[in-house]
N, C-alpha and C. Protein backbone atom coordinates (compact mmCIF):
# COMPACT_ATOMS: atom_id res chain seq x y z
N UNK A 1 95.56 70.12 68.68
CA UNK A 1 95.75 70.12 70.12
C UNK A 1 96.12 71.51 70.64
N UNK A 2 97.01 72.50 69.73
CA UNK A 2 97.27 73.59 70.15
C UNK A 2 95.93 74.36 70.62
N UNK A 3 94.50 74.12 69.62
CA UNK A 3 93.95 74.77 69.97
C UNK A 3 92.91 74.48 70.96
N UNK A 4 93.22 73.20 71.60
CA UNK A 4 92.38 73.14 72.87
C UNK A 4 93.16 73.27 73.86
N UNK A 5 94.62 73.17 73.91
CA UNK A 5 95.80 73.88 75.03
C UNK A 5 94.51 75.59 75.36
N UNK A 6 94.65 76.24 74.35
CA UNK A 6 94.48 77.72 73.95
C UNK A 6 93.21 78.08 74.71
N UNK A 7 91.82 77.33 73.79
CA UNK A 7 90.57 77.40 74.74
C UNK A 7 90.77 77.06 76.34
N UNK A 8 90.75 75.82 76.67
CA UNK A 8 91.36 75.85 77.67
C UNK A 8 91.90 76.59 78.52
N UNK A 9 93.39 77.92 78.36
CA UNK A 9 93.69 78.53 79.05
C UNK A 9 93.13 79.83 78.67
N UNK A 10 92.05 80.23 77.90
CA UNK A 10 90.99 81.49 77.34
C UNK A 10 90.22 81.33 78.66
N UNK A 11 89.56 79.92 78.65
CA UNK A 11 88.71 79.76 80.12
C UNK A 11 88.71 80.49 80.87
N UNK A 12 90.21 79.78 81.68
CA UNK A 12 90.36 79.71 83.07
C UNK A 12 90.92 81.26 83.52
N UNK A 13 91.45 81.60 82.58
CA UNK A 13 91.61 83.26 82.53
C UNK A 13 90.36 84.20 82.64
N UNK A 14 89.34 83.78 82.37
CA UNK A 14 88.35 84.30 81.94
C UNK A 14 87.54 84.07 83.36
N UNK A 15 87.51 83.03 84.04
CA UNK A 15 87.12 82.72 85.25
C UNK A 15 87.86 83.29 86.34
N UNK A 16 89.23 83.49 86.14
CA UNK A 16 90.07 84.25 86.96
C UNK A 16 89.64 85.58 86.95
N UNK A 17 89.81 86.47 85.99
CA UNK A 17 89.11 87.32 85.86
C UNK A 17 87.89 88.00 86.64
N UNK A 18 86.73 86.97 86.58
CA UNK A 18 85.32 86.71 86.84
C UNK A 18 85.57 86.96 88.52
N UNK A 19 86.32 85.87 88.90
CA UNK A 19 86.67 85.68 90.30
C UNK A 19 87.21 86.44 91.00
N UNK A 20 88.00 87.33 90.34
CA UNK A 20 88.73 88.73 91.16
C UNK A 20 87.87 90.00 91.36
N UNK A 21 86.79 90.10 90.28
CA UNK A 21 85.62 90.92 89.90
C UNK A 21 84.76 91.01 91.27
N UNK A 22 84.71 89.67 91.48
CA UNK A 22 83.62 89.25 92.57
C UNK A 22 84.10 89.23 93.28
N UNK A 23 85.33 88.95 94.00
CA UNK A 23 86.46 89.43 95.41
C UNK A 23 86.25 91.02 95.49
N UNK A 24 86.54 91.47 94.73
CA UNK A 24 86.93 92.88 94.55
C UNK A 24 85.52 93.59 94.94
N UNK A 25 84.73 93.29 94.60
CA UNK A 25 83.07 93.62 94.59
C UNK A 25 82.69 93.21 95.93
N UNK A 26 83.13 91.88 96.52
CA UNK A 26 82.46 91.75 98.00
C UNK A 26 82.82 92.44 98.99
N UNK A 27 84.54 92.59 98.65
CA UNK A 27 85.01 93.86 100.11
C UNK A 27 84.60 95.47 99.46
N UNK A 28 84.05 95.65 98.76
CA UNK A 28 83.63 96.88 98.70
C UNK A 28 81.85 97.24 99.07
N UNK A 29 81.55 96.03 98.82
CA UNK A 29 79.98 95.64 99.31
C UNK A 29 80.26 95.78 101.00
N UNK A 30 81.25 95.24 101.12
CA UNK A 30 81.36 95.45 102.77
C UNK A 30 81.56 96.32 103.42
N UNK A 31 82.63 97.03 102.97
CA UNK A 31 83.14 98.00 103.20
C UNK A 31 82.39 99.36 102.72
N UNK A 32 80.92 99.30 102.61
CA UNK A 32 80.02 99.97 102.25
C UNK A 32 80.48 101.17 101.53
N UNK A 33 81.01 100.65 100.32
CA UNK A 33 81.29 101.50 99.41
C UNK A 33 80.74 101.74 98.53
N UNK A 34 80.22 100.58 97.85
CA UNK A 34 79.02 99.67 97.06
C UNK A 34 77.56 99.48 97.98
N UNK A 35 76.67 99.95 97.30
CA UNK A 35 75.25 99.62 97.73
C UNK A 35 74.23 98.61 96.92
N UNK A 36 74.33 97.17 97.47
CA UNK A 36 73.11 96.66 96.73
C UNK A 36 72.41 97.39 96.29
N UNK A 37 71.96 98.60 97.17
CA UNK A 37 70.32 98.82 96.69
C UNK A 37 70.28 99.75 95.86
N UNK A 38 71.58 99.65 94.86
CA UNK A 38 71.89 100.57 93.51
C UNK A 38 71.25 99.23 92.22
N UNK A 39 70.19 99.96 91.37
CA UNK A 39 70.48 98.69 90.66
C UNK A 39 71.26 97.92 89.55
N UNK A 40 72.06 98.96 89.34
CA UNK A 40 73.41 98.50 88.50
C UNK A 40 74.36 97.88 88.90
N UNK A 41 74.80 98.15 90.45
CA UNK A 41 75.54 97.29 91.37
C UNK A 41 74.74 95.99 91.42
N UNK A 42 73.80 96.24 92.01
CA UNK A 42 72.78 94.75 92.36
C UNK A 42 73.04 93.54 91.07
N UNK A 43 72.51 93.76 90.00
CA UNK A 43 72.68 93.44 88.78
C UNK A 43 74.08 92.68 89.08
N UNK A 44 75.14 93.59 88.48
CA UNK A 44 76.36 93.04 88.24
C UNK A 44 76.48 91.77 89.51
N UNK A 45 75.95 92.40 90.85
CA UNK A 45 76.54 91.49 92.12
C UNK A 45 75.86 90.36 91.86
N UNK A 46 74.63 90.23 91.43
CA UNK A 46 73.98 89.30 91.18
C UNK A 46 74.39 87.68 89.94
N UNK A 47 74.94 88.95 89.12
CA UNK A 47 75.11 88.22 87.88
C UNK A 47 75.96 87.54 88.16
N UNK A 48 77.42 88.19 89.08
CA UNK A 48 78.58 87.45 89.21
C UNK A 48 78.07 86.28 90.09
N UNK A 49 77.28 86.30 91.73
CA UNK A 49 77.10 84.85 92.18
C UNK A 49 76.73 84.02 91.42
N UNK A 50 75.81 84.27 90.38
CA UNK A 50 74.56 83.04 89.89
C UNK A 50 75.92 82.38 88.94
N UNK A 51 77.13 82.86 88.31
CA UNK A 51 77.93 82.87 87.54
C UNK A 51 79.41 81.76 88.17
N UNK A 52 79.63 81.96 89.68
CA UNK A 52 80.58 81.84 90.29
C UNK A 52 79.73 80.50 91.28
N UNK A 53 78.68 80.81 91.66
CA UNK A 53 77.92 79.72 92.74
C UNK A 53 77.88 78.25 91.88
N UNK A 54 78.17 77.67 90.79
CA UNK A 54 78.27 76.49 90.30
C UNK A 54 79.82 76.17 90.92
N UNK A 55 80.74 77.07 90.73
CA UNK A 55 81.72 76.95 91.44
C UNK A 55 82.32 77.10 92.89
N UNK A 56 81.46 77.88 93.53
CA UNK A 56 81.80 77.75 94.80
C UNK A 56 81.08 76.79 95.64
N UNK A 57 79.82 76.38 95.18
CA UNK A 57 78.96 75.69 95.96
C UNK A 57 79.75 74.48 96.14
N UNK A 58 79.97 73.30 95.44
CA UNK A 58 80.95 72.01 95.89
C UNK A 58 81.82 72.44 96.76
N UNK A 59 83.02 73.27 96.89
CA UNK A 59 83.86 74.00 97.85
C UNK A 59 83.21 74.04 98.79
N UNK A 60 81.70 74.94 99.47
CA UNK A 60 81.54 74.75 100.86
C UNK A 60 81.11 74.09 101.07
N UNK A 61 80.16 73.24 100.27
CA UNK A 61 80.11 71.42 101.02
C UNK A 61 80.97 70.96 101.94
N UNK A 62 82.41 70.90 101.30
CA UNK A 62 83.42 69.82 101.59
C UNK A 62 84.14 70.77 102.56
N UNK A 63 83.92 72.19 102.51
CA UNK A 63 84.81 72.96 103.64
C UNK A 63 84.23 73.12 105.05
N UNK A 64 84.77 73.02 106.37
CA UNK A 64 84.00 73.25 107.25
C UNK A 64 83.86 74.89 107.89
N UNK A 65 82.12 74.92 108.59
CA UNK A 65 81.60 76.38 108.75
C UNK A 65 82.58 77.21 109.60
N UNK A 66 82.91 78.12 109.30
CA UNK A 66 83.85 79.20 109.56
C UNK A 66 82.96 80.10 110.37
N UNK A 67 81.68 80.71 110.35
CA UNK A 67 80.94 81.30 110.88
C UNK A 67 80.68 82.57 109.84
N UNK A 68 81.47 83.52 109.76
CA UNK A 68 81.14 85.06 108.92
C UNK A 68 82.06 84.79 107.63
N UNK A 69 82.57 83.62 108.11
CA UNK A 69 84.29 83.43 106.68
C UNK A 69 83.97 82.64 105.65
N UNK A 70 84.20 83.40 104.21
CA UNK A 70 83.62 82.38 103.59
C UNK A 70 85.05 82.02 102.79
N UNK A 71 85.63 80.73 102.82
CA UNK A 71 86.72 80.72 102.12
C UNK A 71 86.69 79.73 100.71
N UNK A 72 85.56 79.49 100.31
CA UNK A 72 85.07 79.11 98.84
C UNK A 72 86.10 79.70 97.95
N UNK A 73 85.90 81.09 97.67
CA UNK A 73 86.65 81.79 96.73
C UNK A 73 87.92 81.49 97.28
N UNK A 74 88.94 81.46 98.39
CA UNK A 74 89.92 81.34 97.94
C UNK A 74 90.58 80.11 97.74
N UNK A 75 89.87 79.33 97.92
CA UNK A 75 90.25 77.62 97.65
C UNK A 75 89.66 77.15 96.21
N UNK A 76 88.74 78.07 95.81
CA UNK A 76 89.02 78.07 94.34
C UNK A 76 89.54 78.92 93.36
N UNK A 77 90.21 79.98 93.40
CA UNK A 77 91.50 80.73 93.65
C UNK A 77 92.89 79.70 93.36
N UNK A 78 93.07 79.17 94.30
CA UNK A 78 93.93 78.16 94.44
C UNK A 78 93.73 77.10 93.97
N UNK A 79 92.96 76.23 93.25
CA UNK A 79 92.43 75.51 91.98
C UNK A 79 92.85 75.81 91.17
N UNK A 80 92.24 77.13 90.35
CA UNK A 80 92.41 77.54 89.34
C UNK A 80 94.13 77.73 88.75
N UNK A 81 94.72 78.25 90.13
CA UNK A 81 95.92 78.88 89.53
C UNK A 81 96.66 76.99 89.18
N UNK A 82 96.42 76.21 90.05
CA UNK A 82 96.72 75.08 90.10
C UNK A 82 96.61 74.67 88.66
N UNK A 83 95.47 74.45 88.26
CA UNK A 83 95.33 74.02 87.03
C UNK A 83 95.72 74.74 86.35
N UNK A 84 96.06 76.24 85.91
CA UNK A 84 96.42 77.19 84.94
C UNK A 84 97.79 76.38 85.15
N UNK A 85 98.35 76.06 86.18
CA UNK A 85 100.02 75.66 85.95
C UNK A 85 100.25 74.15 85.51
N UNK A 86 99.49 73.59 85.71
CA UNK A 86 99.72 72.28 85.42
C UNK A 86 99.28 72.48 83.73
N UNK A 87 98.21 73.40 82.98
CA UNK A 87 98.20 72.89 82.05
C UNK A 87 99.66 74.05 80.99
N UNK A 88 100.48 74.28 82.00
CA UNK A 88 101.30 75.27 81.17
C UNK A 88 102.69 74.17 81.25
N UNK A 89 102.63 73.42 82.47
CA UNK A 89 103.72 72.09 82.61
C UNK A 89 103.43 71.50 81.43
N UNK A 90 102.59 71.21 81.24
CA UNK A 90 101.68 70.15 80.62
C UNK A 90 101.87 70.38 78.97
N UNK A 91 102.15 71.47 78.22
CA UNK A 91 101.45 72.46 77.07
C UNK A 91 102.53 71.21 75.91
N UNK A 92 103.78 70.60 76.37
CA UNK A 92 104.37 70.09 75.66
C UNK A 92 103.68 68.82 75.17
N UNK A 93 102.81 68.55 75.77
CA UNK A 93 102.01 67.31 75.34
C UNK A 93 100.62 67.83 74.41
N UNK A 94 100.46 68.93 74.50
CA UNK A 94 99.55 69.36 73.73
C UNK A 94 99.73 70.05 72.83
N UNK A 95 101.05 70.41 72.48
CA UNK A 95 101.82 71.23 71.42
C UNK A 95 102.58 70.03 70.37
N UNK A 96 102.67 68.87 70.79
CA UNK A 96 103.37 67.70 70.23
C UNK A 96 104.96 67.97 70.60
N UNK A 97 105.39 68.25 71.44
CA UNK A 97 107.19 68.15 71.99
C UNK A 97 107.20 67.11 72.31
């Protein structure tokens, strides 16, 4: 059990990660710092939606249109950390305490 506690929080770290990458990358895309029409930027920008859009897509279903705001990422943001804490509440049941 320890070691699916472990995978488990390898994940979601790993998605956290992923997710700050791609925050970090969109206000600089905006903030025209970053140019799509680089193709090493493009690439990476690319790689991260096709990577992150399994996850954000259910989120704007259920969220309503904001207009220019997209608040996907931070309501799954706030998921994640959610679950990173619950499975650290949690770790005594998966550690055998």
């Amino acid at each position: 059990m320890v070691t699916l506690f472990q995978a488990l929080m390898v994940i979601l770290n790993v998605i956290w990660f992923i997710m700050i990458a791609h925050i970090v990358m969109s206000w600089l895309i905006s903030f025209n710092v970053l140019n799509t029409r680089q193709p090493m930027v493009a690439q990476i920008w690319y790689g991260l939606n096709r990577v992150l859009e399994p996850v954000y897509g259910p989120i704007r279903r259920i969220l309503p249109a904001t207009g220019g705001l997209d608040f996907a990422p931070l309501v799954a943001f706030i998921i994640l950390i959610i679950l990173q804490r619950a499975l650290i509440n949690n770790a005594g049941a998966f550690l055998g305490y």
